[in-house]
N, C-alpha and C. Protein backbone atom coordinates (compact mmCIF):
# COMPACT_ATOMS: atom_id res chain seq x y z
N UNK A 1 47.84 -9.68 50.31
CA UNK A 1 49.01 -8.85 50.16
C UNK A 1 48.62 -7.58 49.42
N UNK A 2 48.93 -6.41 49.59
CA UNK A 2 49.20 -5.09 49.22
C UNK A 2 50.09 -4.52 48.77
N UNK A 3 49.89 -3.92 47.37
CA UNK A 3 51.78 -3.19 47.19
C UNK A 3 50.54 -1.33 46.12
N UNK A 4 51.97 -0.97 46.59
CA UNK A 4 51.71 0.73 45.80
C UNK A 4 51.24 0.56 44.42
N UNK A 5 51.29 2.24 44.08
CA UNK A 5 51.11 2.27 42.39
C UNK A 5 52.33 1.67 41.97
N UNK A 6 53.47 1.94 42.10
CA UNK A 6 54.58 1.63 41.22
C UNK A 6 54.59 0.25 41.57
N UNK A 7 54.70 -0.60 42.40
CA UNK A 7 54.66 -2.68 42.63
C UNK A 7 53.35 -2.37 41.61
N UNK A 8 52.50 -2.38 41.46
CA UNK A 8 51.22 -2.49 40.58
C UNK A 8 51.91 -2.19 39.40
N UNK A 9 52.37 -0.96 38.96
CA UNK A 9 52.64 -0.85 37.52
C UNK A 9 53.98 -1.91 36.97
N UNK A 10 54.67 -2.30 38.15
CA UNK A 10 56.12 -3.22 37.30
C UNK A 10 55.23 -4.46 36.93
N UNK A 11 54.05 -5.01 38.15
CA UNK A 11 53.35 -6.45 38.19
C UNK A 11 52.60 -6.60 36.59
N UNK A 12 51.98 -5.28 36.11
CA UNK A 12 51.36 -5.18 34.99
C UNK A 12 51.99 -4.65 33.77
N UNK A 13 53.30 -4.37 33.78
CA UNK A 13 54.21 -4.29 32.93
C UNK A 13 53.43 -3.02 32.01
N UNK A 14 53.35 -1.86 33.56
CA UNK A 14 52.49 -0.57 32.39
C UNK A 14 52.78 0.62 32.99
N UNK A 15 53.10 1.54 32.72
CA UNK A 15 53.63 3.07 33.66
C UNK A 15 52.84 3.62 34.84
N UNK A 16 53.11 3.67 35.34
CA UNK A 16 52.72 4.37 37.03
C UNK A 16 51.58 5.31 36.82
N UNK A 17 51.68 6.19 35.65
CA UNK A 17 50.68 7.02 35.36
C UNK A 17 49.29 6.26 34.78
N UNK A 18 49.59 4.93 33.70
CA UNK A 18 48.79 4.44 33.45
C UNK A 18 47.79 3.70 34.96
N UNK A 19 48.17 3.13 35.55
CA UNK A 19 47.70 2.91 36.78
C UNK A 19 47.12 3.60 38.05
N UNK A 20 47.68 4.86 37.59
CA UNK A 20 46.42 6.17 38.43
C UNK A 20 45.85 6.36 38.19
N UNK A 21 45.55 6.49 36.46
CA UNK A 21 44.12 6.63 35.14
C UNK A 21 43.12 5.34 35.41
N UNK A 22 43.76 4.03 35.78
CA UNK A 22 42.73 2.96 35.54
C UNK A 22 41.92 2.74 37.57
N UNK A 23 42.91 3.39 38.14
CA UNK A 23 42.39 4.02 39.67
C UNK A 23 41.56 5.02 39.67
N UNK A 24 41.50 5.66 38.91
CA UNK A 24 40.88 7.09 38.81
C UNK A 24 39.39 6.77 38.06
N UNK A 25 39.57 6.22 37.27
CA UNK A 25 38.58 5.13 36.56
C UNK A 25 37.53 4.16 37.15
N UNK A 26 38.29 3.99 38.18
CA UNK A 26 37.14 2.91 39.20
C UNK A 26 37.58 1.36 38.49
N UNK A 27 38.73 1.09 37.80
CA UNK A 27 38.92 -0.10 37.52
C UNK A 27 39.65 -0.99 37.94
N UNK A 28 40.07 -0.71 38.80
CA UNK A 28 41.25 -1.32 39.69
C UNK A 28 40.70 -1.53 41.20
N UNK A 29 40.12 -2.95 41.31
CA UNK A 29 39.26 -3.55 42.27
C UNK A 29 39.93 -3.62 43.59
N UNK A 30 39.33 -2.85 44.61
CA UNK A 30 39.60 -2.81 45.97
C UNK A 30 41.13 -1.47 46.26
N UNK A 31 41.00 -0.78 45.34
CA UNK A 31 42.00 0.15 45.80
C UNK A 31 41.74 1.03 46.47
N UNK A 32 42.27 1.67 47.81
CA UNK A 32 41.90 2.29 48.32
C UNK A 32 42.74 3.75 48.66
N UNK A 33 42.85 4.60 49.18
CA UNK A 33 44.05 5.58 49.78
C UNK A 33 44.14 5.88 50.86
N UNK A 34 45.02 5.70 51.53
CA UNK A 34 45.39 5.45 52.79
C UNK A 34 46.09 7.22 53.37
N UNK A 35 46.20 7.14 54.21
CA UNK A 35 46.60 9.00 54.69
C UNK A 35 46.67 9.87 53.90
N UNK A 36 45.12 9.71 53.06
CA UNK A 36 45.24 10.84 51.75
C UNK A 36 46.13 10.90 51.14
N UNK A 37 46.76 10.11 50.78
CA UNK A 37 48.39 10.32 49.93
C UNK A 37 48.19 8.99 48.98
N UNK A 38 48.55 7.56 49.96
CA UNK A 38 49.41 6.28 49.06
C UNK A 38 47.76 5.87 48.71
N UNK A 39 48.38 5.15 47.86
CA UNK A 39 47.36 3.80 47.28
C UNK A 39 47.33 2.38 47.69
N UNK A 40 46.78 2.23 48.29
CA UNK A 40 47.19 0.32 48.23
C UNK A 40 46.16 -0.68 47.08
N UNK A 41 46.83 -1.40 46.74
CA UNK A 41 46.40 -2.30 46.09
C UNK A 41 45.79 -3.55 46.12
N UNK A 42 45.03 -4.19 46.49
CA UNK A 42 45.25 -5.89 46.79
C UNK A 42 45.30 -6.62 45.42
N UNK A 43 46.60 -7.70 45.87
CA UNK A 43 47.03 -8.51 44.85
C UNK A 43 45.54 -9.70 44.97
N UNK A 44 45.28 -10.23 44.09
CA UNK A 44 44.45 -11.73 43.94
C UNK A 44 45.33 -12.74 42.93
N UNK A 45 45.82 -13.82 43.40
CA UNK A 45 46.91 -14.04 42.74
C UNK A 45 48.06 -13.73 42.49
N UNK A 46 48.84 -13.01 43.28
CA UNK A 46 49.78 -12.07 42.78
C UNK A 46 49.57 -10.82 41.24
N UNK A 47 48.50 -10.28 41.35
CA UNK A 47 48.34 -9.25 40.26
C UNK A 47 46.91 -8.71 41.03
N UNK A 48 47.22 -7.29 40.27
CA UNK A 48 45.80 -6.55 40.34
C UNK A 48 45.12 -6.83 40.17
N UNK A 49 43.09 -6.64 40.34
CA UNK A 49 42.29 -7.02 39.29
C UNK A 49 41.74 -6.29 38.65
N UNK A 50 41.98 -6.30 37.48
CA UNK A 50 41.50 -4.87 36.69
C UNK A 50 40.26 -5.31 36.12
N UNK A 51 39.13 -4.33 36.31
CA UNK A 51 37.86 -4.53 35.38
C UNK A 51 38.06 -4.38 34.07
N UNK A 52 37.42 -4.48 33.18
CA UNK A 52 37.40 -4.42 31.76
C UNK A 52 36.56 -3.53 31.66
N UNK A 53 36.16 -2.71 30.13
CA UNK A 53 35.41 -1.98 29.70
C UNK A 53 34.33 -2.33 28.95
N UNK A 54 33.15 -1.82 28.49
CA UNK A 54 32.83 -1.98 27.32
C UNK A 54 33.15 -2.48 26.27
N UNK A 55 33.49 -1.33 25.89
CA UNK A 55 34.48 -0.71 24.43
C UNK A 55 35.95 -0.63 24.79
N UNK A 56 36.06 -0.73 23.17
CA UNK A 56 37.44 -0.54 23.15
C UNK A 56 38.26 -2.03 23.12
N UNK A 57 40.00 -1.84 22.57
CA UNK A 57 40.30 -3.26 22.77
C UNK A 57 40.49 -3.41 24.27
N UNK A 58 40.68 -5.23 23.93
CA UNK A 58 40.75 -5.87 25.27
C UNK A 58 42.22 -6.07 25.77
N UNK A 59 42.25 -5.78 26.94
CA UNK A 59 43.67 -5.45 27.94
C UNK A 59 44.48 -6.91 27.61
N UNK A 60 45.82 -7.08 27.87
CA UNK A 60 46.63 -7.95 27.93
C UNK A 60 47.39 -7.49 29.09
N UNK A 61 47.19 -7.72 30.74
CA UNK A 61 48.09 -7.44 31.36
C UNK A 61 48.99 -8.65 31.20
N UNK A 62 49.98 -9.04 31.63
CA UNK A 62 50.69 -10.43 31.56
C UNK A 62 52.06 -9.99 33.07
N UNK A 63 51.88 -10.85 33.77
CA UNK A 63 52.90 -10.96 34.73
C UNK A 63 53.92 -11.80 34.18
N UNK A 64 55.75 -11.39 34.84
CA UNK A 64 56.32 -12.78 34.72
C UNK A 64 56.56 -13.35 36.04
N UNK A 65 56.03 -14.53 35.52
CA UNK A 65 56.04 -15.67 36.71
C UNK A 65 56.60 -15.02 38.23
N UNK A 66 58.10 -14.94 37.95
CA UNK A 66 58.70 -14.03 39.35
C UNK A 66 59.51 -13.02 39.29
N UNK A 67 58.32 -11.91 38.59
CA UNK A 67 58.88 -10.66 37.89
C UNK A 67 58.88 -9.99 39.56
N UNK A 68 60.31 -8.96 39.37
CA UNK A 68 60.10 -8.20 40.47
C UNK A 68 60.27 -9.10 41.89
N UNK A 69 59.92 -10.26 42.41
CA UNK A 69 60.28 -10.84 43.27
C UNK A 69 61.28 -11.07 43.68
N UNK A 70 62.23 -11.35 45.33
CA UNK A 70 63.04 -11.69 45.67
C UNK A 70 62.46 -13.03 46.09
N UNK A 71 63.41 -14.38 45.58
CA UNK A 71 63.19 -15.83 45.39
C UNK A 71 63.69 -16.45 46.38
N UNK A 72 63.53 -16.99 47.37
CA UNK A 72 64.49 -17.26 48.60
C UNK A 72 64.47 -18.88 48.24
N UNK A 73 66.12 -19.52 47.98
CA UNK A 73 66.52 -21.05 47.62
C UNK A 73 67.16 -21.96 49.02
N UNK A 74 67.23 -23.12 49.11
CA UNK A 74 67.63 -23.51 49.55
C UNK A 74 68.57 -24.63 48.85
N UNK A 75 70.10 -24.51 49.26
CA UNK A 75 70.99 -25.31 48.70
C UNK A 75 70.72 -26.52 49.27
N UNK A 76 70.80 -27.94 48.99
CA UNK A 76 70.16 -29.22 49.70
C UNK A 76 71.92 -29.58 49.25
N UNK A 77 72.97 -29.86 48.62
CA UNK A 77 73.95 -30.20 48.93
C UNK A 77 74.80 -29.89 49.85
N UNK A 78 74.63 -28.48 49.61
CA UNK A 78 75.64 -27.62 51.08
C UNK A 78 74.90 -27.91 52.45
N UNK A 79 73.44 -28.40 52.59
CA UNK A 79 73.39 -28.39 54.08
C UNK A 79 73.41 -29.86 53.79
N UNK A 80 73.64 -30.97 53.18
CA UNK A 80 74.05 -32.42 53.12
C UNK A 80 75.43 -32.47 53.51
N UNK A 81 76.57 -31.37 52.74
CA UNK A 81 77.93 -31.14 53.27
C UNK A 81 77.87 -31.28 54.41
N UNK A 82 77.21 -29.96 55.48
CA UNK A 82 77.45 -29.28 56.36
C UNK A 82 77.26 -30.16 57.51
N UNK A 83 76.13 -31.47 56.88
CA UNK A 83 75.85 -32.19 58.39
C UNK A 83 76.84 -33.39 57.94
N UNK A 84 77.23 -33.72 57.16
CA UNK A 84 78.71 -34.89 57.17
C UNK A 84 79.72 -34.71 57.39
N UNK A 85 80.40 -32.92 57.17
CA UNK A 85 81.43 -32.92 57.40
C UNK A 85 81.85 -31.75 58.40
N UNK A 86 83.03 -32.40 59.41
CA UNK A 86 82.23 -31.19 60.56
C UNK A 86 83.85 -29.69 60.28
N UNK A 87 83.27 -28.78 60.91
CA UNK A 87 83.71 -27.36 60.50
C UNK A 87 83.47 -27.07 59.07
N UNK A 88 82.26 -26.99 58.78
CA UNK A 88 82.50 -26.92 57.14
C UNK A 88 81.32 -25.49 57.77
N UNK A 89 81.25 -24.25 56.35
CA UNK A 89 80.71 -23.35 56.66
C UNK A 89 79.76 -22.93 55.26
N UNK A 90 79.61 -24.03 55.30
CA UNK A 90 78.83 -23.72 53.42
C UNK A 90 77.38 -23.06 53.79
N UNK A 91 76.99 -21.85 52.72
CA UNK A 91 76.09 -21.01 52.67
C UNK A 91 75.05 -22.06 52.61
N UNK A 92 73.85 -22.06 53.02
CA UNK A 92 72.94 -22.77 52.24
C UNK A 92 71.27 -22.30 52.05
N UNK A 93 71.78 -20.75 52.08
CA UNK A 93 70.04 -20.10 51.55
C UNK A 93 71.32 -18.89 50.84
N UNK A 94 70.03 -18.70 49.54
CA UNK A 94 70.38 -17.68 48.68
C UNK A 94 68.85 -17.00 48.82
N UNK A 95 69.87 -15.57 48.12
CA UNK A 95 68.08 -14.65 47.76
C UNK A 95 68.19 -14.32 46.03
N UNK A 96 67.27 -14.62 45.56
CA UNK A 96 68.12 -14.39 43.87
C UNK A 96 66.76 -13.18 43.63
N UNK A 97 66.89 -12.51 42.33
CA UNK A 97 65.70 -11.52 42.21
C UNK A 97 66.07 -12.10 39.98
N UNK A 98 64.83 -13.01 39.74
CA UNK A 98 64.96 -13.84 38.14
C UNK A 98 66.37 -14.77 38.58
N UNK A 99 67.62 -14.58 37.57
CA UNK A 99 68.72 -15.46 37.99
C UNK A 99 69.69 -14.96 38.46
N UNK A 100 69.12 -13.50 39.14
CA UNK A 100 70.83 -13.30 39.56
C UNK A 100 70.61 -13.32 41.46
N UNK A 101 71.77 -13.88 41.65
CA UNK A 101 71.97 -14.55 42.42
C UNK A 101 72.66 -12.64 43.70
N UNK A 102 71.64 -12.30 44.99
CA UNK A 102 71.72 -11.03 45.39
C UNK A 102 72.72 -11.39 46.58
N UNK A 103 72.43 -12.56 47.53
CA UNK A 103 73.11 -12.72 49.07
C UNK A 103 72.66 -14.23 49.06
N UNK A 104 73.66 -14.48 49.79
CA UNK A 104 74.14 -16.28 50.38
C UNK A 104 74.30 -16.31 51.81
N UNK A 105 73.57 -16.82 52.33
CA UNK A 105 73.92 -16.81 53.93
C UNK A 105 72.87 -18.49 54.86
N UNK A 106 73.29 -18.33 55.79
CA UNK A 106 72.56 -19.33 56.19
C UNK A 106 71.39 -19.33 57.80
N UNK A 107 70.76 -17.90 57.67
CA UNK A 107 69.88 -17.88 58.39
C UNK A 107 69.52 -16.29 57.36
N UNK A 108 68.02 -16.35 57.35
CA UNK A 108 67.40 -14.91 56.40
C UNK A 108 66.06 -14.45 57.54
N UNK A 109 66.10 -13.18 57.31
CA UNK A 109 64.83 -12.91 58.42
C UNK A 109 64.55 -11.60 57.13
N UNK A 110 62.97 -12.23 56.97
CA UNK A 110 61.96 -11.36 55.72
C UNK A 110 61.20 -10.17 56.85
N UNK A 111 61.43 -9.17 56.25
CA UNK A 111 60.60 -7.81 56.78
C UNK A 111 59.26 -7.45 56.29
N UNK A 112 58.45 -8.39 56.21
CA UNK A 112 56.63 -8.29 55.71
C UNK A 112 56.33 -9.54 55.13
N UNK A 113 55.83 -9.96 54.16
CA UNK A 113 54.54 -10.94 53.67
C UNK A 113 56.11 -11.85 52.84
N UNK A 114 55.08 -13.17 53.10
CA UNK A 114 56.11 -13.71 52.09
C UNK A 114 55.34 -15.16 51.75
N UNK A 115 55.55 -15.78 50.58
CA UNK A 115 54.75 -17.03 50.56
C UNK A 115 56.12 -18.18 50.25
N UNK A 116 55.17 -19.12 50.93
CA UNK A 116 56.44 -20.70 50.33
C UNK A 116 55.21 -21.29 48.97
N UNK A 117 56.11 -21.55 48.07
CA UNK A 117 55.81 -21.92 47.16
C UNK A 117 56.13 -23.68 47.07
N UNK A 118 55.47 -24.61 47.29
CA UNK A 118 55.82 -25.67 46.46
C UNK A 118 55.25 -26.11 45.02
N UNK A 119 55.86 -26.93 44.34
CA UNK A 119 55.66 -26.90 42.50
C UNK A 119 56.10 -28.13 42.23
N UNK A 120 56.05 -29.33 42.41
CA UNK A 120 57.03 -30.16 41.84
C UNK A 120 56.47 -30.84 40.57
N UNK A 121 55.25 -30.19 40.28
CA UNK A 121 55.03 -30.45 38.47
C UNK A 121 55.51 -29.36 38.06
N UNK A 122 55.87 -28.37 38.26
CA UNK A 122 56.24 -27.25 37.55
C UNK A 122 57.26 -26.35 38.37
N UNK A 123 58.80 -26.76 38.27
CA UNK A 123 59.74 -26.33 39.44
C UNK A 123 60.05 -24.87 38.75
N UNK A 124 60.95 -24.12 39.23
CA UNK A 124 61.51 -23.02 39.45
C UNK A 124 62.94 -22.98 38.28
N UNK A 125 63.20 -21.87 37.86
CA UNK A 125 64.01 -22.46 36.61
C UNK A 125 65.11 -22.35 36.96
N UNK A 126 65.55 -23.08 38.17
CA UNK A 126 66.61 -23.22 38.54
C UNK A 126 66.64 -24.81 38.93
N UNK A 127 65.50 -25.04 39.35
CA UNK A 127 65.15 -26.55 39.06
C UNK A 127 64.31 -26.75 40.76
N UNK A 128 64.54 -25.74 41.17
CA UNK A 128 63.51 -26.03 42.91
C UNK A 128 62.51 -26.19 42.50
N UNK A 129 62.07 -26.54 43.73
CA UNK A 129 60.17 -27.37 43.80
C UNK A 129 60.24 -26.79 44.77
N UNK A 130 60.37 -26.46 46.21
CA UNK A 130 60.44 -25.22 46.77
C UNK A 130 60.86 -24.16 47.08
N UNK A 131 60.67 -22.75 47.25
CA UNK A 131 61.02 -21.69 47.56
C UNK A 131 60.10 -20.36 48.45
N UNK A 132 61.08 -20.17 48.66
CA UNK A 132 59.72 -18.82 48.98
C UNK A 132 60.20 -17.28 48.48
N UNK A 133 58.84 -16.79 48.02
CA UNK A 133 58.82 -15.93 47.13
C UNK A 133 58.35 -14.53 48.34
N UNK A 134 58.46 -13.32 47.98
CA UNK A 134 58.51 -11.78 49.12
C UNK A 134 58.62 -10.76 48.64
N UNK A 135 58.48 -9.73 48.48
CA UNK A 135 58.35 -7.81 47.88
C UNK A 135 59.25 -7.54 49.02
N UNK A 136 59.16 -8.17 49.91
CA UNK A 136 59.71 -7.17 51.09
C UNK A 136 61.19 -7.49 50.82
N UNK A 137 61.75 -6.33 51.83
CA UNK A 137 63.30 -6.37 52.53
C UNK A 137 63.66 -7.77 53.00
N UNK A 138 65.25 -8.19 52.46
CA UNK A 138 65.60 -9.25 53.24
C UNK A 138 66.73 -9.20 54.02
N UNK A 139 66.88 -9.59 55.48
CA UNK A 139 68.44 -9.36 55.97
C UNK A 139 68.88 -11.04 55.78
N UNK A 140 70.10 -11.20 55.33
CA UNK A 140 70.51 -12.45 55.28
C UNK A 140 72.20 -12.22 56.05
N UNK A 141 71.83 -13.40 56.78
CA UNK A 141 73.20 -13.40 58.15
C UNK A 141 74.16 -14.51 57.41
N UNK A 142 75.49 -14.21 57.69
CA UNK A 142 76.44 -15.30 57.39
C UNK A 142 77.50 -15.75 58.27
N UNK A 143 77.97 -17.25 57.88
CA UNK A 143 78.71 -17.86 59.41
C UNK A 143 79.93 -17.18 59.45
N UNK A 144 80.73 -16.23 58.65
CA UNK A 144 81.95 -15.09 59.32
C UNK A 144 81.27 -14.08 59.57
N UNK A 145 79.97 -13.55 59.85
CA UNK A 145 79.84 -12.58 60.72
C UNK A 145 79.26 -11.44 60.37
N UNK A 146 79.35 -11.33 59.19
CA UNK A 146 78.76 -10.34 58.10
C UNK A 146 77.14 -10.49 57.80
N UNK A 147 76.15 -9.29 57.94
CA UNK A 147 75.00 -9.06 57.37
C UNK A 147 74.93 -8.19 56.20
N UNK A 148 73.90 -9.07 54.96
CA UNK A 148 73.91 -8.13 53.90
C UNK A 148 72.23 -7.96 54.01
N UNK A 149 72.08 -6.95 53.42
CA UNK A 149 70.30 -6.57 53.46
C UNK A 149 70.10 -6.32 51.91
N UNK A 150 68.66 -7.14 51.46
CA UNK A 150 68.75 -7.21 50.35
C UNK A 150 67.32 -6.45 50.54
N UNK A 151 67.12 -5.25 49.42
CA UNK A 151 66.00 -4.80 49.58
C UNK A 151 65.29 -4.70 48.97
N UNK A 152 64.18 -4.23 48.95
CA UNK A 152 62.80 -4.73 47.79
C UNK A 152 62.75 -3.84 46.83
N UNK A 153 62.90 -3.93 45.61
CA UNK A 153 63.14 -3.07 44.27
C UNK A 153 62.10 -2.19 44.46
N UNK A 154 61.04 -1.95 45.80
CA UNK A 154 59.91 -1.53 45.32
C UNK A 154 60.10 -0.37 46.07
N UNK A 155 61.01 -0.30 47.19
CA UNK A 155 61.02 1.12 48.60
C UNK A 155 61.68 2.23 47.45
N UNK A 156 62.54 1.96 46.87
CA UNK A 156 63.01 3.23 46.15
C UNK A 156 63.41 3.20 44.49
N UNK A 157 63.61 4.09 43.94
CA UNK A 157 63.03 4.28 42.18
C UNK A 157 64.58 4.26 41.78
N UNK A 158 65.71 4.94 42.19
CA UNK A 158 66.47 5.20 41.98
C UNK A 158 67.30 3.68 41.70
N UNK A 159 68.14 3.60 40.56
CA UNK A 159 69.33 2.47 40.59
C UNK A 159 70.15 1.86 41.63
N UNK A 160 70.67 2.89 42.07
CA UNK A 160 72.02 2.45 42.76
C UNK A 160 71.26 2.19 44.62
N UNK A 161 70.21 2.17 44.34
CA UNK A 161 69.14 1.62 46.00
C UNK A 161 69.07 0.62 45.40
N UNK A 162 68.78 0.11 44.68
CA UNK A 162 68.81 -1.72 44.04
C UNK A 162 69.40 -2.69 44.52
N UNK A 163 70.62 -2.31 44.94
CA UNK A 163 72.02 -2.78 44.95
C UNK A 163 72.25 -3.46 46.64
N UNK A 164 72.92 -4.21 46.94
CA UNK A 164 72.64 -5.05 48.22
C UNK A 164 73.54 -4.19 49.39
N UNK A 165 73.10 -3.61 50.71
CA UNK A 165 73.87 -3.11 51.29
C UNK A 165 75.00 -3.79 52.27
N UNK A 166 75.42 -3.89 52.36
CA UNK A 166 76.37 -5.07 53.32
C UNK A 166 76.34 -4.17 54.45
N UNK A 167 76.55 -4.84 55.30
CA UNK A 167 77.05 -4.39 57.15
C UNK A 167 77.36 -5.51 57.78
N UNK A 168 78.24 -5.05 58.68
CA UNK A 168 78.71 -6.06 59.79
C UNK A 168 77.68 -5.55 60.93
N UNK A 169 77.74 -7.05 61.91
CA UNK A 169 77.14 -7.09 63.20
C UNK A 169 77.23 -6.07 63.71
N UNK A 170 78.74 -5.99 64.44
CA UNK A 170 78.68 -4.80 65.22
C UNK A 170 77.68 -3.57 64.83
N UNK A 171 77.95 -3.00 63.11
CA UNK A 171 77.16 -1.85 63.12
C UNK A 171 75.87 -2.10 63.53
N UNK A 172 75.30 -2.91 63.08
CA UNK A 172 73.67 -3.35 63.12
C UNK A 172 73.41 -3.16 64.83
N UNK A 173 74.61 -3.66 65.29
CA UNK A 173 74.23 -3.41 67.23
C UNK A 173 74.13 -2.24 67.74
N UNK A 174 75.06 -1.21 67.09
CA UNK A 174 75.31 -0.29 67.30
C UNK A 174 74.46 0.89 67.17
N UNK A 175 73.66 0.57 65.75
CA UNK A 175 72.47 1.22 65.05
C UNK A 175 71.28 0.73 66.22
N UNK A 176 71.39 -0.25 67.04
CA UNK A 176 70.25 -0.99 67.56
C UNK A 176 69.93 0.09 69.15
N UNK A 177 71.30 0.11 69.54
CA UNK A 177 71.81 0.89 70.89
C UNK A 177 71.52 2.34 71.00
C-alpha cells in the first residue's frame, strides 16, 4: 500500500513539512515521485520506514492502532434478526473512522486497497475480532434506497470534505448517464 506526504505525516503524528525534510534527506525508505509532482510512500506495516541517524536523539514515531482509518464492522445480531424475521431491514455493516460511527448500510463497495483484519486475542475496541480496515473512499448502499459516500480523510485538507456526502440512487444514475 501507498499513501502521500500528508497520509505519511497524520500515520507519524508529524507535519507535512517535517516529512519532505526526512524525504529530502534520503530517510524515508522507498519513496519515490511520481509525475514530478506527488510522492508516494510505501507503508511496511501500516507506517513508513524511516532510517535513523547517527547523531542526534532517537525518533519516536508512534502510530494509533486505527489512526486515520475507516473501520468497516459487521453487526452479527442485525443479520441474526434479518434471517429470523422476515421484512425486517436492519443495517448490518457500519463504517466508523476511531468510535464514531460515519454510515450504516448493508452492502459497501471500497474504492482502492483495503485489508480484513482478524484478532481474536486482541479484538477491536468495540469488541470485533473481525473487520476490515481502508484509506480509501467508501460508498455504502442502504435497503430504502439511499447512498452515502464516506470519504478518505486523506483526498482533501479542508474540514467540512470530512463530512459524509449522502445521495440518492437516482442521482448516482444520473451522474453515471
Amino acid at each position: 500500500m501507498f499513501v502521500g506526504t500528508t497520509e505519511a505525516a497524520s500515520l507519524l503524528n508529524i507535519s507535512v513539512q517535517r516529512v519532505r525534510v526526512l524525504i529530502k534527506e534520503g530517510r524515508i525508505q522507498g519513496a519515490r515521485k511520481i509525475n514530478g509532482r506527488t510522492w508516494v510512500i510505501p507503508l511496511y506495516q501500516g507506517m513508513p520506514r524511516i532510517s535513523s541517524r547517527k547523531r542526534g536523539p532517537q525518533p519516536n514515531w508512534h502510530s494509533c492502532r486505527h489512526c486515520g482509518k475507516n473501520t468497516i464492522h459487521f453487526d452479527r445480531n442485525n443479520i441474526s434478526t434479518n434471517k429470523k424475521e422476515k421484512n425486517t431491514d436492519l443495517d448490518v455493516m457500519s463504517v466508523k473512522r476511531s468510535s464514531k460511527n460515519l454510515a450504516k448500510g448493508h452492502e459497501i463497495e471500497i474504492h482502492g486497497p483495503c485489508k480484513i483484519v482478524y484478532r481474536p486475542e486482541k479484538p477491536h475496541s468495540c469488541g470485533a475480532t473481525v473487520w476490515i480496515e481502508t484509506l480509501a473512499t467508501a460508498t455504502v448502499f442502504n435497503f430504502d434506497g439511499t447512498v452515502e459516500r464516506v470519504d478518505s480523510r486523506w483526498i482533501w485538507e479542508e474540514e467540512e470534505m470530512w463530512k459524509i456526502n449522502k445521495k440518492n440512487i437516482e442521482e448516482l444514475i444520473q451522474e453515471a448517464s
